[in-house]
Protein backbone atom coordinates (compact mmCIF):
# COMPACT_ATOMS: atom_id res chain seq x y z
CA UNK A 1 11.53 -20.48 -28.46
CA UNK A 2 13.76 -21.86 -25.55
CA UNK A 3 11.57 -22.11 -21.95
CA UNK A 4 8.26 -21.14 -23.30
CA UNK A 5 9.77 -17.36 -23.48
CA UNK A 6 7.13 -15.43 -25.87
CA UNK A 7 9.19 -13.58 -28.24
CA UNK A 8 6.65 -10.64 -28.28
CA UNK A 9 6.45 -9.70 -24.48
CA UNK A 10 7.41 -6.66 -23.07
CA UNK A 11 8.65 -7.38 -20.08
CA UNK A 12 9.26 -10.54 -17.79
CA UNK A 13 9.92 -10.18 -14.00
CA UNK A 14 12.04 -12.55 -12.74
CA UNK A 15 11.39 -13.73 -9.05
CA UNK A 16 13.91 -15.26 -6.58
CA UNK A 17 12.76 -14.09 -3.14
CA UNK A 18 10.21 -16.80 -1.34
CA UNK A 19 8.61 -16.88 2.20
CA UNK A 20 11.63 -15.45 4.14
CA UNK A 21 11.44 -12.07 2.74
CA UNK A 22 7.64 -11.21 1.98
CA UNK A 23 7.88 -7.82 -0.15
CA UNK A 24 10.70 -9.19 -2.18
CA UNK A 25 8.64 -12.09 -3.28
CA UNK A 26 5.35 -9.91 -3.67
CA UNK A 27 7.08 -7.11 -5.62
CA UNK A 28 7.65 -9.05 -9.01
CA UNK A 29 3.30 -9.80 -9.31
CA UNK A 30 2.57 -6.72 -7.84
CA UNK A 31 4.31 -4.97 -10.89
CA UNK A 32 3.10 -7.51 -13.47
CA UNK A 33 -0.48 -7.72 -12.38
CA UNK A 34 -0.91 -3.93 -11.55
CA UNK A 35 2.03 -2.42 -13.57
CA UNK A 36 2.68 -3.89 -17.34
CA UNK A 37 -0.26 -4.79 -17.55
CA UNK A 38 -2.43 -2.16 -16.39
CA UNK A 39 -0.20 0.09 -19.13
CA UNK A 40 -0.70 -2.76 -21.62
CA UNK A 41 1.87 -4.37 -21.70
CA UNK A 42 2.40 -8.08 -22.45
CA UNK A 43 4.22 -9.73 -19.28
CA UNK A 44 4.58 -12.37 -17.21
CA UNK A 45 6.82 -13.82 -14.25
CA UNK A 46 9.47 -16.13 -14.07
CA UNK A 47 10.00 -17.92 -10.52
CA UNK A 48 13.57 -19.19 -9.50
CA UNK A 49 15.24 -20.33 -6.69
CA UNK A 50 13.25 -20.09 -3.37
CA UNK A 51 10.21 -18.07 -5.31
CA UNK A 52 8.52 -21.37 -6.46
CA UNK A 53 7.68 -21.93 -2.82
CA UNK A 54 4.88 -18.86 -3.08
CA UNK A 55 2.38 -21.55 -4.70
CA UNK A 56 1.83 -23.50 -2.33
CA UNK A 57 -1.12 -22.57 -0.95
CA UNK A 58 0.25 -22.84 2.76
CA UNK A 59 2.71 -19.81 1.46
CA UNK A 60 1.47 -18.38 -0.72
CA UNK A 61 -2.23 -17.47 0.98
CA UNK A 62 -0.30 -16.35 4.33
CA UNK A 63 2.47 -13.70 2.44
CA UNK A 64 1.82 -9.38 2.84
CA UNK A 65 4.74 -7.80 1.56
CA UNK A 66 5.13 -3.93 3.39
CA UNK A 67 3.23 -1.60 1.58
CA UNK A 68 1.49 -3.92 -0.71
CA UNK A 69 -1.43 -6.13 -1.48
CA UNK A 70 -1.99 -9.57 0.25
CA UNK A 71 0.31 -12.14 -1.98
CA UNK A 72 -3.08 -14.02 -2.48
CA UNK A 73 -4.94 -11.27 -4.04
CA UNK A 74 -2.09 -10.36 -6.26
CA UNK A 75 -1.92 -14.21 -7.90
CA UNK A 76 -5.43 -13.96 -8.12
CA UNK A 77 -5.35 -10.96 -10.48
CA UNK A 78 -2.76 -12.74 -12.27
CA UNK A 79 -4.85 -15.34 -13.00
CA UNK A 80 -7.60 -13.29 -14.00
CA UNK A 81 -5.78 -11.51 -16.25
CA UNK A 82 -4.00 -15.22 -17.97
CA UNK A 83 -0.56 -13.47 -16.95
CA UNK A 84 1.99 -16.34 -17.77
CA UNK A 85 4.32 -17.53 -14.80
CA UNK A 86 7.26 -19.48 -15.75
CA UNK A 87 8.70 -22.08 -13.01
């Protein structure tokens, strides 16, 4: 098991977009959270590059990708749900 990667999930999103481009960097939770695992699917997010900057709370709170839900809401529901995010 190399990274924590769960052999049994269905589908991991992999992040790389932070701050400077808003929907990029909201698109890979809003899929996960209201997506996989709406359909039941096992999944969870992987953060790379400038996408570990969303948790800090001075980013991450302030971020509305076009056309989707408030980048605080969304890691909310990913919480809520125990949706694993890999960093």
């Amino acid at each position: 098991m190399a990274l924590g990667y769960r052999r049994d999930m269905d589908i991991l999103y992999i992040a790389a977009s932070g701050k400077s481009d808003p929907t990029r960097a909201t698109i890979p939770w809003h899929l996960a959270a209201n997506g996989s695992f709406e359909a039941g699917q096992s999944t969870g997010i992987m953060l790379v590059g400038d996408s570990s900057e969303v948790l800090r709370a001075d980013v991450g709170d302030r971020l509305e990708g076009v056309g989707f839900a408030p980048l605080r809401d969304l890691i909310a529901k990913v919480r809520e749900h125990a949706i694993p995010v890999f960093v």
